[in-house]
Protein backbone atom coordinates (compact mmCIF):
# COMPACT_ATOMS: atom_id res chain seq x y z
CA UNK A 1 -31.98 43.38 -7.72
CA UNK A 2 -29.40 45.96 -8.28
CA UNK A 3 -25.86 45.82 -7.11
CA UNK A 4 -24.17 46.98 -4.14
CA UNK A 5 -22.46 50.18 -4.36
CA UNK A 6 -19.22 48.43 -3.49
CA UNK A 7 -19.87 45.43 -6.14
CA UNK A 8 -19.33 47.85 -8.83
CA UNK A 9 -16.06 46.71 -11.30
CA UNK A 10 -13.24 48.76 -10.83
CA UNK A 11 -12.06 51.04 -13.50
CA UNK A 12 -8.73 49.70 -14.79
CA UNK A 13 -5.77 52.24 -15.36
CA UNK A 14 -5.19 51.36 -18.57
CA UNK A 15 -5.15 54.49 -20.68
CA UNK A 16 -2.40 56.49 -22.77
CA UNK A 17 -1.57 58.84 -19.62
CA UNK A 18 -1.36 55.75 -17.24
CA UNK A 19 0.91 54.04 -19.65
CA UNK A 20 3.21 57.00 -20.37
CA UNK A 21 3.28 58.13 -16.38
CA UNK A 22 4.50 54.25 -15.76
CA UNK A 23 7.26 54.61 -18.45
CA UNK A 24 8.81 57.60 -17.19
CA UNK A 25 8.99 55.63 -13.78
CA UNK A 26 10.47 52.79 -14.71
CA UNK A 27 12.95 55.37 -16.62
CA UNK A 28 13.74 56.94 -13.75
CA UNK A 29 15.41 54.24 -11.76
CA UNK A 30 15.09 53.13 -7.99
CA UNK A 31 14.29 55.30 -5.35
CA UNK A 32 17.41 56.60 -3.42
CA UNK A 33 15.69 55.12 -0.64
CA UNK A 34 15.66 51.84 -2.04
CA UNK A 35 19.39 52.05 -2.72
CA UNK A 36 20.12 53.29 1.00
CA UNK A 37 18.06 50.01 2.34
CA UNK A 38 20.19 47.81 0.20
CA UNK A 39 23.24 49.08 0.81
CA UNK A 40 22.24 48.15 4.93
CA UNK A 41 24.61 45.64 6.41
CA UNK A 42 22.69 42.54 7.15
CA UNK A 43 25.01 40.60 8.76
CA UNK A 44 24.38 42.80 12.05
CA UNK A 45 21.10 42.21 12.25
CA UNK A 46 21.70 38.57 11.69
CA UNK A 47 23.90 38.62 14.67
CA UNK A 48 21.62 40.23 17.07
CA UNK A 49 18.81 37.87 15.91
CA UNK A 50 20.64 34.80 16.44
CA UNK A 51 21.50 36.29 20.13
CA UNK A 52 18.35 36.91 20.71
CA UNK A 53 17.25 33.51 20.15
CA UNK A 54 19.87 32.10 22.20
CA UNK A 55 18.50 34.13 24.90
CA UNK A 56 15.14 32.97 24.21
CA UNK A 57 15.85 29.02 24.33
CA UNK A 58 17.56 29.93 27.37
CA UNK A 59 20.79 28.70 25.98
CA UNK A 60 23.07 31.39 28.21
CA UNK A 61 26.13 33.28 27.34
């Protein structure tokens, strides 16, 4: 009985142009996206989630 279509091993991305594409990535650093997300103040968020959850458990203000 033959395999399913989908059963079929994937081919792995392991050749020269794979490698060398990955390399220059990693060269180029993080995305400036990545560096606006970190520099994000958490603390608010906190906050507003702990408020929330006061809310929720009916605690009052």
């Amino acid at each position: 009985m033959a395999r399913h279509i989908i059963d079929q091993p994937r081919p792995k991305a392991e050749g020269a142009r794979v490698k060398r594409f990955l390399d220059l990535q990693r060269r180029e650093g993080v995305h400036p996206a990545i560096k606006e997300l970190s520099k994000r103040d958490r603390g608010a968020s906190r906050t507003k989630v702990t408020q929330f959850l006061r809310i929720e458990r009916s605690e009052g203000s």
